[in-house]
N, C-alpha and C. Protein backbone atom coordinates (compact mmCIF):
# COMPACT_ATOMS: atom_id res chain seq x y z
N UNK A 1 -8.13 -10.65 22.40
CA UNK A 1 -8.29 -10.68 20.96
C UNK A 1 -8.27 -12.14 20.50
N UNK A 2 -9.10 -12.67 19.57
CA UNK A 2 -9.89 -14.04 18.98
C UNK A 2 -8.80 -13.79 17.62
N UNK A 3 -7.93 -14.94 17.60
CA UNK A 3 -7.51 -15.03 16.14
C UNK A 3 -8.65 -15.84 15.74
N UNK A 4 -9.39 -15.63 14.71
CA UNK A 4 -10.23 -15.85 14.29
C UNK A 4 -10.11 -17.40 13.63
N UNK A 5 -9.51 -17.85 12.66
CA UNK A 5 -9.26 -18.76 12.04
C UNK A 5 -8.54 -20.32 12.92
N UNK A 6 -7.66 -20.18 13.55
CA UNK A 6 -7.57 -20.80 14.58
C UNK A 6 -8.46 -20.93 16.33
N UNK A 7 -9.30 -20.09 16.42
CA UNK A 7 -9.82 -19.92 17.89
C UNK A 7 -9.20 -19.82 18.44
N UNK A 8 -7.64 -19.32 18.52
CA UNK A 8 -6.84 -18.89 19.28
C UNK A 8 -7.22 -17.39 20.33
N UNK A 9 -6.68 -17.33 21.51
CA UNK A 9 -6.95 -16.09 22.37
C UNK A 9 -5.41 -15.52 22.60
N UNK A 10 -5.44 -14.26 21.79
CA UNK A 10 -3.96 -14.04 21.54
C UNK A 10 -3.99 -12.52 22.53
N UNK A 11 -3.40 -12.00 23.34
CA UNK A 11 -3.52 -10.58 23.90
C UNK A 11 -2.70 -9.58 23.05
N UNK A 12 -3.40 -7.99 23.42
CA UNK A 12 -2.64 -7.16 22.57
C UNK A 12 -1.35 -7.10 22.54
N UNK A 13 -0.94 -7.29 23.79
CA UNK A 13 0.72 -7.02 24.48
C UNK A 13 1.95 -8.21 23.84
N UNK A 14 0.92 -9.24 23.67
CA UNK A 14 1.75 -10.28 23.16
C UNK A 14 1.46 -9.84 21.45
N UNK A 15 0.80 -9.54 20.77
CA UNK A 15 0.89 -8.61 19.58
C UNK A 15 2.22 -7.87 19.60
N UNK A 16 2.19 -6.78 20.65
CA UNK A 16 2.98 -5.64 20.83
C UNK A 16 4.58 -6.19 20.62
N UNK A 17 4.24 -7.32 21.63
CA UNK A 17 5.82 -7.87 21.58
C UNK A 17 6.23 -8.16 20.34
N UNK A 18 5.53 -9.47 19.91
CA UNK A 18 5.75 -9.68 18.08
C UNK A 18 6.05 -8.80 17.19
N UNK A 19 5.48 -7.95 17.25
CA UNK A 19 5.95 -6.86 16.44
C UNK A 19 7.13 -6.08 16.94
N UNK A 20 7.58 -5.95 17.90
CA UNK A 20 8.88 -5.69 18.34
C UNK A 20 9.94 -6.08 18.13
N UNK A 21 9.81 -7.29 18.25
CA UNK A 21 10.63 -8.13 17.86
C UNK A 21 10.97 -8.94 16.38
N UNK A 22 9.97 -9.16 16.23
CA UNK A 22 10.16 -9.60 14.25
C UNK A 22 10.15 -7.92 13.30
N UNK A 23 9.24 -7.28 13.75
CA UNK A 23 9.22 -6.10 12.65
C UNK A 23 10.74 -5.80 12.57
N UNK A 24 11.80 -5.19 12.81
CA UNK A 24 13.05 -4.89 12.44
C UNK A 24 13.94 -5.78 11.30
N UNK A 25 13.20 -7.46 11.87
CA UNK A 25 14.14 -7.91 10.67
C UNK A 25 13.15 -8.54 9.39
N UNK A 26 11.94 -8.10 9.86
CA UNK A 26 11.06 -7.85 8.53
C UNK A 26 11.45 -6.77 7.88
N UNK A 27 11.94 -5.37 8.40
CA UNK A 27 11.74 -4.92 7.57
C UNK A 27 13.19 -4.84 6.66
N UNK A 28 14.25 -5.48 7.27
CA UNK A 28 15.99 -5.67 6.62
C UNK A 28 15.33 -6.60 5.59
N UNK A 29 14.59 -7.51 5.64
CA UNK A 29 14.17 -8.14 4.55
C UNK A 29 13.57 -7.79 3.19
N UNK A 30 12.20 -7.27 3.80
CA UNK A 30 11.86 -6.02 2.49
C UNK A 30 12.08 -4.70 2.13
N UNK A 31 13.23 -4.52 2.63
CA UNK A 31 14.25 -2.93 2.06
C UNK A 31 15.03 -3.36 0.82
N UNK A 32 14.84 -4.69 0.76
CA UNK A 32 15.78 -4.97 -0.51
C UNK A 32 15.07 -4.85 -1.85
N UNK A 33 13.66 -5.44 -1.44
CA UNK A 33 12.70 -4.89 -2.47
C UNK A 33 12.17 -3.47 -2.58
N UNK A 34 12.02 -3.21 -2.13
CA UNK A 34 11.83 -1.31 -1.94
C UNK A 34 12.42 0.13 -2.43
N UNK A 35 12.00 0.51 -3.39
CA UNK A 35 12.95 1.38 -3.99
C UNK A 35 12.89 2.14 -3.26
N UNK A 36 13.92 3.03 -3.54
CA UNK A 36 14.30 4.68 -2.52
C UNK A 36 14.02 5.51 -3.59
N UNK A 37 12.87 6.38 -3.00
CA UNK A 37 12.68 7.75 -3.92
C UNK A 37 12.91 9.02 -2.87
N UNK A 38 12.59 10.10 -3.57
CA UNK A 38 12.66 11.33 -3.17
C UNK A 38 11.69 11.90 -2.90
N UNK A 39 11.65 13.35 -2.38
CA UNK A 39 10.58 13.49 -1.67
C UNK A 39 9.51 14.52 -2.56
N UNK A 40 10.49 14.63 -4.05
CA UNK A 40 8.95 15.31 -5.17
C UNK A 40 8.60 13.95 -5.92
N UNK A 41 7.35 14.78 -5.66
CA UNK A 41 6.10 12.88 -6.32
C UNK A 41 5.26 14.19 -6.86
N UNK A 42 4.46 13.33 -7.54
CA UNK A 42 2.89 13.67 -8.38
C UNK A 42 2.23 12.65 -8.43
N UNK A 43 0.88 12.80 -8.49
CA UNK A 43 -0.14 12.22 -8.85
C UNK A 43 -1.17 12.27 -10.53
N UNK A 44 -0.58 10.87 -10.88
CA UNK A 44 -1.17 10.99 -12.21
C UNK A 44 -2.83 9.73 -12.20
N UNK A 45 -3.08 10.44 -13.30
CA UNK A 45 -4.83 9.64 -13.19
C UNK A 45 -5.01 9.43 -14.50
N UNK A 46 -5.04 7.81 -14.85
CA UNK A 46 -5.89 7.58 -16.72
C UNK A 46 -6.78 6.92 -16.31
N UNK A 47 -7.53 6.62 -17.61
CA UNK A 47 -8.48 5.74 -17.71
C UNK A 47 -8.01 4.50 -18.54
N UNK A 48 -8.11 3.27 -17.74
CA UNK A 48 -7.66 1.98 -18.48
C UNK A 48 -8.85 1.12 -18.54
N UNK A 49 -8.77 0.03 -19.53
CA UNK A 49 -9.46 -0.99 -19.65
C UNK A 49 -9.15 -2.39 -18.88
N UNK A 50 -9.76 -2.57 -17.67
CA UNK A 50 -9.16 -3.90 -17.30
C UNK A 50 -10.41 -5.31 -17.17
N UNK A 51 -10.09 -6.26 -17.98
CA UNK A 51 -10.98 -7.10 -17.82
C UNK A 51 -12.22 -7.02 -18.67
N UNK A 52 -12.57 -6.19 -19.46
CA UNK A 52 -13.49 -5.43 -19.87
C UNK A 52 -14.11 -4.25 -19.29
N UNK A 53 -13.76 -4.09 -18.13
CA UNK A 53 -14.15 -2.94 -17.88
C UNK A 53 -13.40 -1.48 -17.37
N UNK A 54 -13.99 -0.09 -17.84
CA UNK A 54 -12.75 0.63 -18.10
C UNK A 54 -12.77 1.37 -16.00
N UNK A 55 -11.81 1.65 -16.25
CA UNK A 55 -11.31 1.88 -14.79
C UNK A 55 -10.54 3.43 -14.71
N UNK A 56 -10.52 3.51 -13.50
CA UNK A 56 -9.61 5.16 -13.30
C UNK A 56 -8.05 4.47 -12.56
N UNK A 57 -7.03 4.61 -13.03
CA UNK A 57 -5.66 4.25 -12.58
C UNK A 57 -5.10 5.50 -11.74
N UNK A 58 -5.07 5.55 -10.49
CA UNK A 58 -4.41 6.73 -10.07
C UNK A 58 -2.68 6.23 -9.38
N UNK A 59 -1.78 6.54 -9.74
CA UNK A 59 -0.57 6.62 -9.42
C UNK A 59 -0.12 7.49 -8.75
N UNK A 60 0.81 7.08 -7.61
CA UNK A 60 1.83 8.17 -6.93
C UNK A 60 3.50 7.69 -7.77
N UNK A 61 3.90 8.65 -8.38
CA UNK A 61 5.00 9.01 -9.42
C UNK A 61 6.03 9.85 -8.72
N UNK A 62 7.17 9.29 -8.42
CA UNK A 62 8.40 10.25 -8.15
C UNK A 62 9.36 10.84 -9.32
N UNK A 63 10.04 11.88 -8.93
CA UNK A 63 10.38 12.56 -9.95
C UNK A 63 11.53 11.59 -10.95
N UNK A 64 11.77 10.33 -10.50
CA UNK A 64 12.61 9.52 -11.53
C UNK A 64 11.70 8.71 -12.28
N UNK A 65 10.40 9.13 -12.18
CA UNK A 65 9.48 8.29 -13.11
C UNK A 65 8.98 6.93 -12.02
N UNK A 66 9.36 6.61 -11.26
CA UNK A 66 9.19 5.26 -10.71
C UNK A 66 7.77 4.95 -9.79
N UNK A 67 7.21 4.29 -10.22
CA UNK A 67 5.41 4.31 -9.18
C UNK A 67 5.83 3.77 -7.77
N UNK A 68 5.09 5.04 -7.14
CA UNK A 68 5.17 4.53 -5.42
C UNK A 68 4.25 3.87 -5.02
N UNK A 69 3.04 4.03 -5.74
CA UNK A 69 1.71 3.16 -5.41
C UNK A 69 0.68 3.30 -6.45
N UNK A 70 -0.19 2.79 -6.30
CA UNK A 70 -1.32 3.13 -7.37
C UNK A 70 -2.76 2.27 -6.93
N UNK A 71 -3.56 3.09 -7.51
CA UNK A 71 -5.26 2.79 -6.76
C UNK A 71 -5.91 2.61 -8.24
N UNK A 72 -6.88 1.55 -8.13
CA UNK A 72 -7.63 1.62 -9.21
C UNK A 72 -9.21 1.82 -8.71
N UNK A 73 -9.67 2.22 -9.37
CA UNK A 73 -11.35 3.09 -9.02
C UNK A 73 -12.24 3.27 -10.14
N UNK A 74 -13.66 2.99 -9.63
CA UNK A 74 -14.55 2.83 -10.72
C UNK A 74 -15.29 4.68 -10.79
N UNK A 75 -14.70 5.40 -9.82
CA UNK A 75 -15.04 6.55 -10.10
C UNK A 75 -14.12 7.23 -10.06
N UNK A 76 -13.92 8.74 -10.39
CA UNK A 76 -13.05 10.05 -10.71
C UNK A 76 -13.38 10.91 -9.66
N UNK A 77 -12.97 10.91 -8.70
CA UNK A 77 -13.20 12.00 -7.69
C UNK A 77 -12.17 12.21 -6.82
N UNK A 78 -12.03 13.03 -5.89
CA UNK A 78 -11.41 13.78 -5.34
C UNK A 78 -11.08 12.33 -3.77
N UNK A 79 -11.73 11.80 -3.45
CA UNK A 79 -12.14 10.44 -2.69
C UNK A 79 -11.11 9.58 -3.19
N UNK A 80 -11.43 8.97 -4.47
CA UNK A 80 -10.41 8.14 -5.16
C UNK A 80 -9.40 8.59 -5.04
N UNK A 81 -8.71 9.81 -5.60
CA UNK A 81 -7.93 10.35 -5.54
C UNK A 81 -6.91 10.58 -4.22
N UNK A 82 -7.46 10.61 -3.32
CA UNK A 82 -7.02 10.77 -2.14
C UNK A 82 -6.36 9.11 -1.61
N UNK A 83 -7.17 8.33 -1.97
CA UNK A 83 -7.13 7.00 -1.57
C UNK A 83 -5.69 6.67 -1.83
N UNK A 84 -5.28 6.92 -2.76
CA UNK A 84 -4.03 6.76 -3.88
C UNK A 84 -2.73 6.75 -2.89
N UNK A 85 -3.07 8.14 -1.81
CA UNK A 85 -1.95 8.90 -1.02
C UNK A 85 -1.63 8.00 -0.14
């Protein structure tokens, strides 16, 4: 594998390792930012104006109100919608 930006020749395994090894205290790092929700959510969908132009906002919503994620989309479909998840 070509890191691209450097011309570096990096192998998967040495990937594998990196991530073995840093992911755990990556992730003690961003658990602090990370809210804890529960496991009822909904999916809500408006239409906003951003920039001038109007948009579809789809949100994943847990039951304390708090957004787990959200997708913005120039169409309304079942596609978009999914994207969200």
């Amino acid at each position: 594998m070509k890191c691209w930006k450097r011309g570096l020749n990096i192998s998967p395994s040495t990937i594998y390792r990196w991530v073995q090894h840093y992911g755990p205290e990556i992730r003690k790092k961003v658990s602090y930012f990370v809210k804890s929700t529960n496991s009822s959510w909904y999916l809500d969908e408006t239409y906003i104006k951003v920039k001038g132009k109007w948009l579809y906002l789809y949100r994943a919503i847990d039951s304390n109100k708090n957004t787990i994620d959200f997708y913005l989309s120039k169409t309304r479909n079942h596609k978009a919608a999914k994207l969200c998840l």
